[in-house]
Protein backbone atom coordinates (compact mmCIF):
# COMPACT_ATOMS: atom_id res chain seq x y z
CA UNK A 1 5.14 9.38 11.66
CA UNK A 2 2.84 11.93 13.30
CA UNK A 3 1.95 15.09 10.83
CA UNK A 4 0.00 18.10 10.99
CA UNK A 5 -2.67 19.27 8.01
CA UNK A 6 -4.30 22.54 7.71
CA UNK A 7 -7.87 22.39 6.22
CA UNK A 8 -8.53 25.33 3.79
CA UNK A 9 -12.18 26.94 3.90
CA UNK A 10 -13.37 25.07 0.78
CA UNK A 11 -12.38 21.71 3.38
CA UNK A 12 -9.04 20.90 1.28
CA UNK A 13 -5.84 19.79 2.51
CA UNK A 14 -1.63 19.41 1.18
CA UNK A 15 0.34 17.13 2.00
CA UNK A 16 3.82 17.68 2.39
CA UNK A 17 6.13 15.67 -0.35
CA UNK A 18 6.99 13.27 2.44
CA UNK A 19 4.09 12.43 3.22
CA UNK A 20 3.28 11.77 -0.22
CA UNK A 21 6.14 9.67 -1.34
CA UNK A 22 5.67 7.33 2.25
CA UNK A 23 2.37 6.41 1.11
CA UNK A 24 3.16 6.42 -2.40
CA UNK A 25 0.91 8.56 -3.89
CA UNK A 26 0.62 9.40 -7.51
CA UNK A 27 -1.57 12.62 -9.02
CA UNK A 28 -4.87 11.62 -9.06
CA UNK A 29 -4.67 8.64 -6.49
CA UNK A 30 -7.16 8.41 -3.71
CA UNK A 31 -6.21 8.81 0.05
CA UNK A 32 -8.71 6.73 2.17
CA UNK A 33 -9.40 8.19 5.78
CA UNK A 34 -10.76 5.91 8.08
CA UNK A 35 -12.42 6.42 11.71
CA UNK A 36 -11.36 4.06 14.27
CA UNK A 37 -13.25 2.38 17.17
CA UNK A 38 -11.78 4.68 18.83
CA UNK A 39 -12.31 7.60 16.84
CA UNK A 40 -9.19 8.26 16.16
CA UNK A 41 -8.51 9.12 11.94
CA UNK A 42 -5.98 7.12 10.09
CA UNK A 43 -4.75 7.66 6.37
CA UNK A 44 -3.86 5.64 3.82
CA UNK A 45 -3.51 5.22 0.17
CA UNK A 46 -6.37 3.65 -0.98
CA UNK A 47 -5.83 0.21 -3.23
CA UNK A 48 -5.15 0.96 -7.00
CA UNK A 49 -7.87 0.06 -9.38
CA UNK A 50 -5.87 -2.49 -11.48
CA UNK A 51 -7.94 -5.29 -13.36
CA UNK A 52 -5.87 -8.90 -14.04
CA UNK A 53 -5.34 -8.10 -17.08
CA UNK A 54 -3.31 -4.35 -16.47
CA UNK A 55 -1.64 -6.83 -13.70
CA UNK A 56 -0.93 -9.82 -16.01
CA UNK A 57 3.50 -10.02 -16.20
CA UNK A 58 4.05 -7.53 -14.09
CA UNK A 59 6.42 -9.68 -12.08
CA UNK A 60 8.24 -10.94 -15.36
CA UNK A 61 12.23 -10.96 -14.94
CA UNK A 62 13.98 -11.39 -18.15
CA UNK A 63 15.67 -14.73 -17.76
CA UNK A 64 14.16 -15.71 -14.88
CA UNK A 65 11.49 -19.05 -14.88
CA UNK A 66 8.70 -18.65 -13.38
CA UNK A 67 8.15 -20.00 -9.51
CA UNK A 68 6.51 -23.66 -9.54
CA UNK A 69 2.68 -23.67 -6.93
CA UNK A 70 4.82 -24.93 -4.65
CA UNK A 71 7.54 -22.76 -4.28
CA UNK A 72 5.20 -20.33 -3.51
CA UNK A 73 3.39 -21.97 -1.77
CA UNK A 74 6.91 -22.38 0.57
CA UNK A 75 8.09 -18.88 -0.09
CA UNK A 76 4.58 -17.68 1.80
CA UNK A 77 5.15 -20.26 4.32
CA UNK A 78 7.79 -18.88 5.40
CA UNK A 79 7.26 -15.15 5.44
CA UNK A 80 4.43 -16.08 7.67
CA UNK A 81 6.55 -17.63 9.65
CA UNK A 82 8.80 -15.16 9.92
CA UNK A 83 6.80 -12.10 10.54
CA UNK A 84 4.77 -14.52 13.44
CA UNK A 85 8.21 -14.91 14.84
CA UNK A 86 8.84 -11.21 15.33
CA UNK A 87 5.86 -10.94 17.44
């Protein structure tokens, strides 16, 4: 996705709503910039601030157990696996 920002005199820029809901930004949130080796600028939502404990259940299913050490452990396995595999 290639898109084109205007910067005000006061050295602010909008984002279109596209733009905003593909990097999943909420009011308030902070977009990163980043120079390259090559100088070129990327953008990207920078990582929420959540502590454990905010994160603590946020996977919880109602009537689902919870995954077992190992069947993580597998479940990573293969994702790795499988994103290596598309290379």
């Amino acid at each position: 996705m290639h898109i084109d920002v205007v910067v005000t005199p006061q050295g602010q820029i909008t984002l279109s709503e596209a733009v905003v809901a593909r990097l999943g930004l909420k009011p308030g949130e902070v977009v990163r910039l980043d120079l390259r080796v090559d100088d070129k600028p990327t953008a990207d939502a920078a990582a929420p601030k959540t502590k454990a404990p905010t994160a603590a259940g946020m996977l919880y299913k109602p009537g689902r157990r919870p995954l077992t050490q190992a069947e993580i452990d597998d479940a990573i396995a293969a994702a790795v696996a499988e994103k290596t595999a598309r290379r």
